[in-house]
PDB file of N, CA and C in Angstrom:
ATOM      1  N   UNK A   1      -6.184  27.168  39.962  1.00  0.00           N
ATOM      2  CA  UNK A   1      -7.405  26.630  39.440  1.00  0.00           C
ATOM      3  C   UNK A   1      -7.582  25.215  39.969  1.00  0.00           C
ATOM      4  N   UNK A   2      -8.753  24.929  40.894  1.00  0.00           N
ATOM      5  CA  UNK A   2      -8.870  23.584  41.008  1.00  0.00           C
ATOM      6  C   UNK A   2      -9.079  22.893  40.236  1.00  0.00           C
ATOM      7  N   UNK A   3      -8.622  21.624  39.990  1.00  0.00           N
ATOM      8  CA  UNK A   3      -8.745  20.331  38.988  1.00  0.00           C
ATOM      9  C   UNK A   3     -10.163  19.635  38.873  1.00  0.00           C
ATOM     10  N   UNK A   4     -10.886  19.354  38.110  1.00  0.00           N
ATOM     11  CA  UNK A   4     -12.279  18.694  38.350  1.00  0.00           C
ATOM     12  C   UNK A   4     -11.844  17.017  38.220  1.00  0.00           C
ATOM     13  N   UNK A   5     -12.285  15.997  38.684  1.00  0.00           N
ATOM     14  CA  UNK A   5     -12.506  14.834  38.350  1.00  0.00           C
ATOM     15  C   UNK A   5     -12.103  14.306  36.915  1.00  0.00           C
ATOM     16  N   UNK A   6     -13.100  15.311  36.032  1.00  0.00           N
ATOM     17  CA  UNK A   6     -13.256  14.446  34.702  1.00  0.00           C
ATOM     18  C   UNK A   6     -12.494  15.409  33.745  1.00  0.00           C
ATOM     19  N   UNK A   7     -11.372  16.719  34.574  1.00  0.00           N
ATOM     20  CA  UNK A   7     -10.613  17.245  33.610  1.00  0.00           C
ATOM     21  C   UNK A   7      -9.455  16.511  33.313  1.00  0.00           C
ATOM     22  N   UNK A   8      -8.997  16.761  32.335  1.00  0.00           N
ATOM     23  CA  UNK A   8      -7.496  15.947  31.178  1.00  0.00           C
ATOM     24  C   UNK A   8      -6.670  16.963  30.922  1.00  0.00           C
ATOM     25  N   UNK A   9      -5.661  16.652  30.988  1.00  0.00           N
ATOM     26  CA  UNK A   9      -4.428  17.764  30.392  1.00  0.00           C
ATOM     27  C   UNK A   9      -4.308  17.090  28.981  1.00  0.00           C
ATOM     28  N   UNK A  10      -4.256  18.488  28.363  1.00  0.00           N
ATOM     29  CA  UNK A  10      -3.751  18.499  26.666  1.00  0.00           C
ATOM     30  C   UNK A  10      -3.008  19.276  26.747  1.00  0.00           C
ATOM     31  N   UNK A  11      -1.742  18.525  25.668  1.00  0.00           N
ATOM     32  CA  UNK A  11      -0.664  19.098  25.322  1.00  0.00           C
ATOM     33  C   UNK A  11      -0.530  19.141  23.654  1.00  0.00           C
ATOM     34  N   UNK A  12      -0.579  20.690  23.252  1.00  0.00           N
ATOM     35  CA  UNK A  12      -0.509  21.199  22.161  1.00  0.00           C
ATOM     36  C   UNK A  12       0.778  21.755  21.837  1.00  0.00           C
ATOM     37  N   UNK A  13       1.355  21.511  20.493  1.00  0.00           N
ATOM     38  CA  UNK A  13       2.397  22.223  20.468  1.00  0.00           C
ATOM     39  C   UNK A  13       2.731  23.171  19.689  1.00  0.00           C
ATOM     40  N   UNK A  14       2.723  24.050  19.740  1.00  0.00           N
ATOM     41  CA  UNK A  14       2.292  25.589  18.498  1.00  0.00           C
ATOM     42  C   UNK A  14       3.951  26.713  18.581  1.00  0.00           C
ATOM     43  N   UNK A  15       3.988  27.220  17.785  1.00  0.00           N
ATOM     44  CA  UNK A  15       4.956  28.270  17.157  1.00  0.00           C
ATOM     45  C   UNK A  15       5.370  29.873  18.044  1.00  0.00           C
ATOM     46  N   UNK A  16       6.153  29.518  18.454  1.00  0.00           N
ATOM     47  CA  UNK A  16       6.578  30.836  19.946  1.00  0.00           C
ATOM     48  C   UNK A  16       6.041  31.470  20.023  1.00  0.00           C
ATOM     49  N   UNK A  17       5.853  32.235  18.391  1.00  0.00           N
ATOM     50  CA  UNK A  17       5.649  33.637  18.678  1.00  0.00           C
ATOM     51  C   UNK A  17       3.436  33.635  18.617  1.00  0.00           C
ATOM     52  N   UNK A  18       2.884  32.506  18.106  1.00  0.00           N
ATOM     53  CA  UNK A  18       1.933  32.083  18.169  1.00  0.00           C
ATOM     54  C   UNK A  18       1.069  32.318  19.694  1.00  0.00           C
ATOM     55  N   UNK A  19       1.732  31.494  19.973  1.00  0.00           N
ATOM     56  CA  UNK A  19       1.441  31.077  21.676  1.00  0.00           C
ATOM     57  C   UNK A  19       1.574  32.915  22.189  1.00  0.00           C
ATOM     58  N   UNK A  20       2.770  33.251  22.043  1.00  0.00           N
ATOM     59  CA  UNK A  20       2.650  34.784  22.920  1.00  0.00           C
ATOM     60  C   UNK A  20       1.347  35.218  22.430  1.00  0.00           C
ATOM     61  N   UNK A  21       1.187  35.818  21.236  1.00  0.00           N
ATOM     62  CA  UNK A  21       0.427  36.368  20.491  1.00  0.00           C
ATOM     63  C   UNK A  21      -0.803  36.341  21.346  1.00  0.00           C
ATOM     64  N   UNK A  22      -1.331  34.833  21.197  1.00  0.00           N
ATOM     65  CA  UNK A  22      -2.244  34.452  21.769  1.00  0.00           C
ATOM     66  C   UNK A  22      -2.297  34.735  23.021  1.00  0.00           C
ATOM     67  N   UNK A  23      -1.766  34.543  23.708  1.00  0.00           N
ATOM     68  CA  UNK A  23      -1.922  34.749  25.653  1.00  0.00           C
ATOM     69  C   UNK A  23      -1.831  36.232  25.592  1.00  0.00           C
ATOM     70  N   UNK A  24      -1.134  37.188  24.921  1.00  0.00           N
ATOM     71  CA  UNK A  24      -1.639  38.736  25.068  1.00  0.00           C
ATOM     72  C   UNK A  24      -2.708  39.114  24.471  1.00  0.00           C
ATOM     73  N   UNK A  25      -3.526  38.543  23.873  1.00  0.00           N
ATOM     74  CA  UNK A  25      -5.074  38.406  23.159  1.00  0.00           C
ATOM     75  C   UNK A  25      -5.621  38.327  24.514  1.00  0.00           C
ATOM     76  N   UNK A  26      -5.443  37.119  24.789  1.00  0.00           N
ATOM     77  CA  UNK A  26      -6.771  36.121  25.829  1.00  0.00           C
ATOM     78  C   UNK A  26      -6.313  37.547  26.899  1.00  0.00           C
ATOM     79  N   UNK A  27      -5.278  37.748  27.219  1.00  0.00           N
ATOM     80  CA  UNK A  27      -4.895  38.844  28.840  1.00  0.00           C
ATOM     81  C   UNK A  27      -6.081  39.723  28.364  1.00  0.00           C
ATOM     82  N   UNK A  28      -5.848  40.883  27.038  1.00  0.00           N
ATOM     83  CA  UNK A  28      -6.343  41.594  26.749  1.00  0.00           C
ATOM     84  C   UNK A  28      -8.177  41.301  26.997  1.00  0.00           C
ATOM     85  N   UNK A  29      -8.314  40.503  26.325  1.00  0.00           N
ATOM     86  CA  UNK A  29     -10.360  40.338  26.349  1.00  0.00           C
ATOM     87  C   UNK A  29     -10.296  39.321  28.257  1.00  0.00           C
ATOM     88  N   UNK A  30      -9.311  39.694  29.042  1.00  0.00           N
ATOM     89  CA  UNK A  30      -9.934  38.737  30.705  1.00  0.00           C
ATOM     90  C   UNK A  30      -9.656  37.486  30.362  1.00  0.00           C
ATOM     91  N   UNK A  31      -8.890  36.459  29.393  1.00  0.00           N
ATOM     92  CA  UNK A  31      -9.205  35.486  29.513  1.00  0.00           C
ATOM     93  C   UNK A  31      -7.573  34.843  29.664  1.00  0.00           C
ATOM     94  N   UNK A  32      -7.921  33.556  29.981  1.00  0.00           N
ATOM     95  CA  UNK A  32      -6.346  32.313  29.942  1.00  0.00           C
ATOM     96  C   UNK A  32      -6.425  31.583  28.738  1.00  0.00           C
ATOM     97  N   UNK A  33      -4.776  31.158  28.660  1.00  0.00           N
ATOM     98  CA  UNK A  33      -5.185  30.119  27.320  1.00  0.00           C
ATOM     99  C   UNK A  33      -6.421  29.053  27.527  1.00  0.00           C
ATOM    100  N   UNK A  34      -6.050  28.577  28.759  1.00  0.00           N
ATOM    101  CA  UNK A  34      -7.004  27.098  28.922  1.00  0.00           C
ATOM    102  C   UNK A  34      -8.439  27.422  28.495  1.00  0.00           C
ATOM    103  N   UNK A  35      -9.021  28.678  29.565  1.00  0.00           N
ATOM    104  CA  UNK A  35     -10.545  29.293  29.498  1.00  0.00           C
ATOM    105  C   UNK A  35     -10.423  29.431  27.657  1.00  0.00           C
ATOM    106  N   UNK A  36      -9.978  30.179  26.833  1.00  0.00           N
ATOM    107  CA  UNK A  36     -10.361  30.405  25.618  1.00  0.00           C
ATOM    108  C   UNK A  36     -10.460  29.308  24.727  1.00  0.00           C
ATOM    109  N   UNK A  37      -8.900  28.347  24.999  1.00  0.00           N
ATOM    110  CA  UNK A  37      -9.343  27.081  24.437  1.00  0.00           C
ATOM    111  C   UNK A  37     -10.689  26.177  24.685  1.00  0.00           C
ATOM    112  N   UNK A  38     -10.771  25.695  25.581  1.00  0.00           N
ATOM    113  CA  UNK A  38     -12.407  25.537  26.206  1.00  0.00           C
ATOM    114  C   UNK A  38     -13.699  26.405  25.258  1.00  0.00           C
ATOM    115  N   UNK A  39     -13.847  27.687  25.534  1.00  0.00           N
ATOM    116  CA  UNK A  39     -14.542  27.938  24.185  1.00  0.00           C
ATOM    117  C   UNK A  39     -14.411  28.191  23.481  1.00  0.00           C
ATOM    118  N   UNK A  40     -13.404  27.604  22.407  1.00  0.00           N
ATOM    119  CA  UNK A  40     -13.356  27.778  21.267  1.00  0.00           C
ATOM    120  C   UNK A  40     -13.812  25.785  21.059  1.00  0.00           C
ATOM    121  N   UNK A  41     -13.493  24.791  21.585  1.00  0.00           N
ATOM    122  CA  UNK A  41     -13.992  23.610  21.787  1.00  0.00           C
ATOM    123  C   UNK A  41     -15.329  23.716  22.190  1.00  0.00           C
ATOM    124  N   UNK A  42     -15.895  24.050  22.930  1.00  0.00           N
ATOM    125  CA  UNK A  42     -17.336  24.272  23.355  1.00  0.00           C
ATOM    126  C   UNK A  42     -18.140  24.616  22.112  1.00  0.00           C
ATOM    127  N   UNK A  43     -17.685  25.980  21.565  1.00  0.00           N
ATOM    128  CA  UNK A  43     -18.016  26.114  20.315  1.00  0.00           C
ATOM    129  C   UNK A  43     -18.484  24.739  19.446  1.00  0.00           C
ATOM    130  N   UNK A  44     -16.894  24.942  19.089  1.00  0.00           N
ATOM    131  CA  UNK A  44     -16.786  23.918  17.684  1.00  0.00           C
ATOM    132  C   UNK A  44     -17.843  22.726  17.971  1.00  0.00           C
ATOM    133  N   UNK A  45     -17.858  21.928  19.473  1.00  0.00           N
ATOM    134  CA  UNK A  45     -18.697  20.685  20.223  1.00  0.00           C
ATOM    135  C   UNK A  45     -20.183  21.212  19.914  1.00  0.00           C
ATOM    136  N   UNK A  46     -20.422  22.213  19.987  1.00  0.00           N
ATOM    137  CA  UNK A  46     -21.747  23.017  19.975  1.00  0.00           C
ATOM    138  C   UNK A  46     -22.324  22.991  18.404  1.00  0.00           C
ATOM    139  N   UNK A  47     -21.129  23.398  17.667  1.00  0.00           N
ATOM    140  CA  UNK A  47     -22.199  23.609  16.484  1.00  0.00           C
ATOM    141  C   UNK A  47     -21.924  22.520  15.597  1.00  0.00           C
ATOM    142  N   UNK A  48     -20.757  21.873  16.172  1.00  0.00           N
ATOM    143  CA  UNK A  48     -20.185  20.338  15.304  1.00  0.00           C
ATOM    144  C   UNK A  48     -19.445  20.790  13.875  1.00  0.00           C
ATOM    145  N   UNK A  49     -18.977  22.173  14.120  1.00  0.00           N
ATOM    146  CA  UNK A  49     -18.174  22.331  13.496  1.00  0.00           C
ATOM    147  C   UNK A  49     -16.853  23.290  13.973  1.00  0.00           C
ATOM    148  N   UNK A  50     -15.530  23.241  13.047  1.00  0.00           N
ATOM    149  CA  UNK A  50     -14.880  24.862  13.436  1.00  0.00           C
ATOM    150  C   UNK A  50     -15.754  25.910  13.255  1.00  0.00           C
ATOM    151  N   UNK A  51     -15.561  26.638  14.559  1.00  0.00           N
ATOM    152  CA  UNK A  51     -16.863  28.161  14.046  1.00  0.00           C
ATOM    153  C   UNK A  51     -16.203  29.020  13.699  1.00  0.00           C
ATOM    154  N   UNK A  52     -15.529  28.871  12.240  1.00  0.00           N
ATOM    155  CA  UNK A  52     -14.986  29.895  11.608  1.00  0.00           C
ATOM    156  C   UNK A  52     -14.530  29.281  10.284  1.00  0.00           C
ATOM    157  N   UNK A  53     -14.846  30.014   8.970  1.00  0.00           N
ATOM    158  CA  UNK A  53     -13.982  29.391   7.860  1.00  0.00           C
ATOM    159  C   UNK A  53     -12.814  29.037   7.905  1.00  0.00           C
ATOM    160  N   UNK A  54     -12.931  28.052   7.337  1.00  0.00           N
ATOM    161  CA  UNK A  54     -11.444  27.269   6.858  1.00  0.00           C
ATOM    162  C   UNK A  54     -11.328  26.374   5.806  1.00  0.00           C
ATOM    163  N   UNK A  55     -10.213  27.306   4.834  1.00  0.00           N
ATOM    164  CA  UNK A  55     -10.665  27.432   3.036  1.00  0.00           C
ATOM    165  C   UNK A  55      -9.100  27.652   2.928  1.00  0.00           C
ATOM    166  N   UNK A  56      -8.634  27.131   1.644  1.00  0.00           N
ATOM    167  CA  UNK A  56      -7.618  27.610   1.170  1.00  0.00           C
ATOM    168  C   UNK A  56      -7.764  28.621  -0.237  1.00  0.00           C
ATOM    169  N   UNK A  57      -9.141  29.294   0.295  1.00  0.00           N
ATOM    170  CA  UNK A  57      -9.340  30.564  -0.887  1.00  0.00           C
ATOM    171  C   UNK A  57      -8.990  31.669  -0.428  1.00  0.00           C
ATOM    172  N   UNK A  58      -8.433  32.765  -0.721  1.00  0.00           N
ATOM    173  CA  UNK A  58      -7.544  33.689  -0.125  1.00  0.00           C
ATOM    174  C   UNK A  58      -8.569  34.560   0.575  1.00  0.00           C
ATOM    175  N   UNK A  59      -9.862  35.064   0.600  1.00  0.00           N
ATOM    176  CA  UNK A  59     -10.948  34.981   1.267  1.00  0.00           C
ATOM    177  C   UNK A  59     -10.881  34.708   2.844  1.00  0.00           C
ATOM    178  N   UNK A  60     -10.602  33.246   2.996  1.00  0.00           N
ATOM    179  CA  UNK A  60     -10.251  32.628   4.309  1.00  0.00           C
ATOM    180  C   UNK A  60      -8.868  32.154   4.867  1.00  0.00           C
ATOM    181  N   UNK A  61      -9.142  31.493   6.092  1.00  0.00           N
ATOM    182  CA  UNK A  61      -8.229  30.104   6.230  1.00  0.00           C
ATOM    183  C   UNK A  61      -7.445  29.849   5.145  1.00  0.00           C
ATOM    184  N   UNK A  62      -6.195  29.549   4.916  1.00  0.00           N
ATOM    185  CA  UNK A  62      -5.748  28.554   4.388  1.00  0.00           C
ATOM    186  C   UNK A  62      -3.975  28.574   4.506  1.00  0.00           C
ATOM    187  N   UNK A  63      -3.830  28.332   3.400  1.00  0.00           N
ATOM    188  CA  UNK A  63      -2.308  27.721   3.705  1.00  0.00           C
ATOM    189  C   UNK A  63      -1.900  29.500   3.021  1.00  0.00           C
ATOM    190  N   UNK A  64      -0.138  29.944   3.941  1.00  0.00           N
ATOM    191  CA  UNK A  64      -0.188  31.846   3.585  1.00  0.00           C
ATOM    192  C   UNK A  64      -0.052  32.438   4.289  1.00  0.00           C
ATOM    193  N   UNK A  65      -1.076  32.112   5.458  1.00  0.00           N
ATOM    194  CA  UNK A  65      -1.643  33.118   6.257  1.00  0.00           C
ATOM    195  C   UNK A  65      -0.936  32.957   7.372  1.00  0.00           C
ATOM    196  N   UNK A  66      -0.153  34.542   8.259  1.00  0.00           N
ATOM    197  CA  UNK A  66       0.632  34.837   8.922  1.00  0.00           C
ATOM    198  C   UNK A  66       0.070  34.360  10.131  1.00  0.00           C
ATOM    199  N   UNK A  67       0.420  33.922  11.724  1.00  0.00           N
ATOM    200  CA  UNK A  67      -0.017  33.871  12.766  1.00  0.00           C
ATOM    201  C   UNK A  67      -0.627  35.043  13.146  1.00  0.00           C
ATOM    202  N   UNK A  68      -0.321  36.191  13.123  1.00  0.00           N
ATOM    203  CA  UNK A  68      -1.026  37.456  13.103  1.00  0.00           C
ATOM    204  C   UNK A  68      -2.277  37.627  12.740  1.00  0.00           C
ATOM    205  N   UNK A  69      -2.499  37.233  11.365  1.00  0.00           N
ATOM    206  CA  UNK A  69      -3.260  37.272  10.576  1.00  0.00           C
ATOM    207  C   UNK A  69      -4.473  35.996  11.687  1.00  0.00           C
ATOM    208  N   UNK A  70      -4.343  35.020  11.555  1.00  0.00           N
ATOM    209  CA  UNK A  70      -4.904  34.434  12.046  1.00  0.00           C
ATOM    210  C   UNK A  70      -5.181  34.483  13.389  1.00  0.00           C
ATOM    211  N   UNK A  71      -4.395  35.183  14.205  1.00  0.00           N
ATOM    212  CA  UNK A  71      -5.014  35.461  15.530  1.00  0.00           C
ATOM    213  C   UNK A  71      -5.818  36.669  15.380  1.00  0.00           C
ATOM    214  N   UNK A  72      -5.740  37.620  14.373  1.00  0.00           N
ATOM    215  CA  UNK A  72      -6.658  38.767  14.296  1.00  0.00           C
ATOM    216  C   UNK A  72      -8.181  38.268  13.731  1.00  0.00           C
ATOM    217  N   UNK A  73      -8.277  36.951  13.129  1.00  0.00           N
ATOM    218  CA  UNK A  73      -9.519  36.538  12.610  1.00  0.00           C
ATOM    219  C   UNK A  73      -9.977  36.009  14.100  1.00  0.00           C
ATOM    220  N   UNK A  74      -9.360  35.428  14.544  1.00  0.00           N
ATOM    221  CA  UNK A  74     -10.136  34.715  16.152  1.00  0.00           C
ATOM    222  C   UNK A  74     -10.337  35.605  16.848  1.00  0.00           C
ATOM    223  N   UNK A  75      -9.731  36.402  16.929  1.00  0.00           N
ATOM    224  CA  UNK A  75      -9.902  38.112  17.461  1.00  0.00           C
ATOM    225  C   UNK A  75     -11.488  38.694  17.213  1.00  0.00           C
ATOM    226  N   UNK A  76     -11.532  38.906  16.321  1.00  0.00           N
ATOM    227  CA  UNK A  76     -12.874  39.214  15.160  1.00  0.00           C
ATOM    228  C   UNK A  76     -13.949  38.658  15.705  1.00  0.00           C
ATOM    229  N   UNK A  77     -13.590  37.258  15.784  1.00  0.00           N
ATOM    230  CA  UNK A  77     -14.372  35.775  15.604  1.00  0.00           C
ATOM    231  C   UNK A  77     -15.394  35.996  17.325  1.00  0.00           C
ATOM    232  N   UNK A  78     -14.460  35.848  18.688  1.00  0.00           N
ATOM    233  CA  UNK A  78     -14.587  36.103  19.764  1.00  0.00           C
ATOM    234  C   UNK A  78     -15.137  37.302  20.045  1.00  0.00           C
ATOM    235  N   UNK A  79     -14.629  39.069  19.439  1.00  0.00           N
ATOM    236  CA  UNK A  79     -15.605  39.660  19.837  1.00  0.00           C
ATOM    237  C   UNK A  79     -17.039  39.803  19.033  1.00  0.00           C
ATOM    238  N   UNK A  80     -17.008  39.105  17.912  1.00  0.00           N
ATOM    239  CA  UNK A  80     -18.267  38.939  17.433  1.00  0.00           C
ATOM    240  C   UNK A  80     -19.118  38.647  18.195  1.00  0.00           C
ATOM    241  N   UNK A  81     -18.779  37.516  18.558  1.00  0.00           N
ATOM    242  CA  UNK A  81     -19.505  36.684  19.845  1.00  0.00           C
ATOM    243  C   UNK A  81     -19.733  37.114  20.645  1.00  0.00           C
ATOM    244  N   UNK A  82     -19.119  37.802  21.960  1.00  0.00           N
ATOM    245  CA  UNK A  82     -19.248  38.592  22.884  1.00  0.00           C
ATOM    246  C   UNK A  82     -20.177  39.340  22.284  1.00  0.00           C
ATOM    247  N   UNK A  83     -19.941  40.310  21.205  1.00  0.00           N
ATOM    248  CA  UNK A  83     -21.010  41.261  20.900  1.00  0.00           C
ATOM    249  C   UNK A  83     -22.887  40.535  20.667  1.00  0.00           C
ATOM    250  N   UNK A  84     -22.604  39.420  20.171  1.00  0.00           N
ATOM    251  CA  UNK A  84     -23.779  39.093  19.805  1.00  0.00           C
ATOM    252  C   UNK A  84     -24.573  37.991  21.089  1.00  0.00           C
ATOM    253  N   UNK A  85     -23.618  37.426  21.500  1.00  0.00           N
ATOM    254  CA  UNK A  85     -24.318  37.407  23.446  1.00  0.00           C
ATOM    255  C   UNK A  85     -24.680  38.396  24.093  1.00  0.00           C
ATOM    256  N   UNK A  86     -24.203  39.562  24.262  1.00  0.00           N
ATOM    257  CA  UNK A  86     -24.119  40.941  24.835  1.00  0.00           C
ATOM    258  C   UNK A  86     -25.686  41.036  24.141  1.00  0.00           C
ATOM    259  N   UNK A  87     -26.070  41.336  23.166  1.00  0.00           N
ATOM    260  CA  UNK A  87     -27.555  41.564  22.215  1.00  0.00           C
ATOM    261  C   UNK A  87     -28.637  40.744  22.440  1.00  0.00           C
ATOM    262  N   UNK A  88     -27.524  39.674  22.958  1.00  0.00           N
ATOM    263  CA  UNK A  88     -29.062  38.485  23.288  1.00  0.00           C
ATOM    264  C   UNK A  88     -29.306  38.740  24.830  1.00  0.00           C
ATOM    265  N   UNK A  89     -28.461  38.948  25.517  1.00  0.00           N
ATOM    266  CA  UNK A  89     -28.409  39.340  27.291  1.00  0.00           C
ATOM    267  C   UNK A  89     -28.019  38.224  27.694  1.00  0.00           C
ATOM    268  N   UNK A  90     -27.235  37.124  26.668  1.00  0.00           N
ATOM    269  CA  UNK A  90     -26.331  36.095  27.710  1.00  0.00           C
ATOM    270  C   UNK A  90     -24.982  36.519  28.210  1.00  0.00           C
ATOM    271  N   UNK A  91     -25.372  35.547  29.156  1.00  0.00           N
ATOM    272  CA  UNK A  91     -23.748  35.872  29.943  1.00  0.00           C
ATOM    273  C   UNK A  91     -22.448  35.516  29.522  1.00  0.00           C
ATOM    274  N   UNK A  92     -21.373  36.474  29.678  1.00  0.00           N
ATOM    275  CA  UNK A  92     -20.284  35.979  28.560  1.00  0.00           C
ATOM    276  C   UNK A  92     -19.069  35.265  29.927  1.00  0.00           C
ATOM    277  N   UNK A  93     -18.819  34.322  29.590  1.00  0.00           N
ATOM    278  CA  UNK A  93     -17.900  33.823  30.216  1.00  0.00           C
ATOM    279  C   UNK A  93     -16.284  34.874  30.405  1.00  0.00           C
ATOM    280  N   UNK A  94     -15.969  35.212  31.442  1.00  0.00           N
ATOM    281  CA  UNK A  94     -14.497  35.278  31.613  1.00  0.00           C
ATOM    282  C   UNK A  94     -13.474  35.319  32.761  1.00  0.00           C
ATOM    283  N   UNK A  95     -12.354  35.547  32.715  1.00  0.00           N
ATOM    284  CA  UNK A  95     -11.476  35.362  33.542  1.00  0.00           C
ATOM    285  C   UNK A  95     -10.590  36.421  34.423  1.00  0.00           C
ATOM    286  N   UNK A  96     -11.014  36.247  35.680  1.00  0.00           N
ATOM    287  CA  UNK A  96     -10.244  37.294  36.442  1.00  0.00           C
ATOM    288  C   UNK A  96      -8.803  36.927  37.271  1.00  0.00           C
ATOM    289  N   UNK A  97      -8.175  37.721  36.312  1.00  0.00           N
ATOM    290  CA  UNK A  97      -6.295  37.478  36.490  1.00  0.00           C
ATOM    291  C   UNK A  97      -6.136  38.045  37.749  1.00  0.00           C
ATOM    292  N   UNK A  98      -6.881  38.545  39.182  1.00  0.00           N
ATOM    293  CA  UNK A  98      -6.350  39.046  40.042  1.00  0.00           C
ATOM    294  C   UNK A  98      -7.249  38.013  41.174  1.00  0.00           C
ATOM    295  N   UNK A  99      -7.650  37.061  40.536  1.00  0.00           N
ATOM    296  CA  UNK A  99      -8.644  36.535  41.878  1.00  0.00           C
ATOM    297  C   UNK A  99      -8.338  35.370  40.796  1.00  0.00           C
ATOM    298  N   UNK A 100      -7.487  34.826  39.852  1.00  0.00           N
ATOM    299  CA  UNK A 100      -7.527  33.706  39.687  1.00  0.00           C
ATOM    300  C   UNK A 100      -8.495  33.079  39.237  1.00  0.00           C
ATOM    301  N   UNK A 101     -10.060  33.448  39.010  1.00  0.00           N
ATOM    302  CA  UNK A 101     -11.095  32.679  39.065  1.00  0.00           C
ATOM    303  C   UNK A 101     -11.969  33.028  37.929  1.00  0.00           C
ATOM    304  N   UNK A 102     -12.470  32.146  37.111  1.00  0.00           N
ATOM    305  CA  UNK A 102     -13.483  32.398  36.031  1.00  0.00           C
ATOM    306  C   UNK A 102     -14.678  32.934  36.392  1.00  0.00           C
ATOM    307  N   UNK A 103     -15.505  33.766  35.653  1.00  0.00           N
ATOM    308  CA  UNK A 103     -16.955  34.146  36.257  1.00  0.00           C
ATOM    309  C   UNK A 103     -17.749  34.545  35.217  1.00  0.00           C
ATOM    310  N   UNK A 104     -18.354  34.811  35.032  1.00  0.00           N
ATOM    311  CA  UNK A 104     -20.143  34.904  33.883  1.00  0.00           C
ATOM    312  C   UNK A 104     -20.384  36.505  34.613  1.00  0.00           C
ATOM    313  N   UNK A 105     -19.757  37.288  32.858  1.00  0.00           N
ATOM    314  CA  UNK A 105     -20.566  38.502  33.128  1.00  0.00           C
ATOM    315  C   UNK A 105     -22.017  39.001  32.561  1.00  0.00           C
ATOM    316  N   UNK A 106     -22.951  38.920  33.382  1.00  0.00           N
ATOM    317  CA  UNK A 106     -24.341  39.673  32.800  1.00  0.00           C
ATOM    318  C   UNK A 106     -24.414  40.823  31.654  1.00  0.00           C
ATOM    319  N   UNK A 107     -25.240  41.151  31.326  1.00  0.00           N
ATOM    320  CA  UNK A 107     -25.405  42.102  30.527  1.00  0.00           C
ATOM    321  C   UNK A 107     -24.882  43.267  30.933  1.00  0.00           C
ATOM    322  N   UNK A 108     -25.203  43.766  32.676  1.00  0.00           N
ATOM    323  CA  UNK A 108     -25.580  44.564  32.838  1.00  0.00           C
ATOM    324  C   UNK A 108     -24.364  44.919  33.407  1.00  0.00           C
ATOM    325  N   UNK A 109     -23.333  44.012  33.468  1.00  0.00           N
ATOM    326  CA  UNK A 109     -21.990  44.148  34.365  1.00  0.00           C
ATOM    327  C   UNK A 109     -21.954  43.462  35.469  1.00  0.00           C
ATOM    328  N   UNK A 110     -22.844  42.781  35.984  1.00  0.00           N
ATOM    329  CA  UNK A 110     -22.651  41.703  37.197  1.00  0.00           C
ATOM    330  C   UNK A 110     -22.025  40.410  36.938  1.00  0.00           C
ATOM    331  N   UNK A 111     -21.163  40.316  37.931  1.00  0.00           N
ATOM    332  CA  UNK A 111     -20.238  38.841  37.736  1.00  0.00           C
ATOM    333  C   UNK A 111     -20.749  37.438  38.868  1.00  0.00           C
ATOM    334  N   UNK A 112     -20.527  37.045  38.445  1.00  0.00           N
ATOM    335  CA  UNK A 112     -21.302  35.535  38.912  1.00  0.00           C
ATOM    336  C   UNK A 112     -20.141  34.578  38.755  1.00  0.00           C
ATOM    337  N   UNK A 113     -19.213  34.463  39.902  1.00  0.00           N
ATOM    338  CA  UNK A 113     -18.056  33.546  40.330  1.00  0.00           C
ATOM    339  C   UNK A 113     -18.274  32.138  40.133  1.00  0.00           C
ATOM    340  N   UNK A 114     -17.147  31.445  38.827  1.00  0.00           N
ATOM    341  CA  UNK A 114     -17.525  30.038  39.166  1.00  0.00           C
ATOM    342  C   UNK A 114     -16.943  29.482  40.273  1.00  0.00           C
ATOM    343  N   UNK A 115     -17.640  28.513  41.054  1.00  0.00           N
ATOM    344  CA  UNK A 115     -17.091  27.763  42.219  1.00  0.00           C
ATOM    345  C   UNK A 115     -15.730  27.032  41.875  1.00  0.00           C
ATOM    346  N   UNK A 116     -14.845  27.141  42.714  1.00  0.00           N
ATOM    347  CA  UNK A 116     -13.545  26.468  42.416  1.00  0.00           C
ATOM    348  C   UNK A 116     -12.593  26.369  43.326  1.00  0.00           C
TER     349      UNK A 116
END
């Protein structure tokens, strides 16, 4: 992945089995940690909030809740999204693990390579 100018490395530090969890998620829906982190920040930057509850009512979020558990709500959360871009005919961002390279899929199945 080429580096842009005004990109920054962040270093997060999260729970083993967390992190796997997660990167066989992101493999599964085309994506990398970095690409998913990005929109899930894009998001949150977007609506100026977390885009997802977070409550310590057993309902939601809160203190309890297994890494599982919580990667199956972001799970949820993401193909919601996808589904409800897909309805609007925007393009859903993702990542191709054999060409290395992010790209914007259309509605219709056409991919549109980001430059890199």
């Amino acid at each position: 992945m080429k580096v842009k100018d005004n990109d920054v490395r962040v270093t997060v530090r999260v729970d083993k089995d967390l992190k796997e969890s997660a990167d066989n998620l992101f493999d599964r829906l085309g994506l990398n940690m970095t690409t998913a982190l990005n929109a899930f920040l894009r998001k949150a930057v977007n609506e100026s909030a977390i885009p997802f509850a977070i409550s310590e009512k057993s309902t939601d979020f809160g203190l309890g809740y297994s890494a599982s558990e919580i990667s199956s709500a972001f799970l949820t959360a993401v193909q919601n999204e996808i589904a409800e871009n897909n309805r609007k005919g925007f393009p859903i961002a993702r990542y191709d693990t054999d060409k290395k390279q992010a790209y914007l899929e259309t509605s219709d199945g056409n991919r549109e390579y980001v430059n890199g």
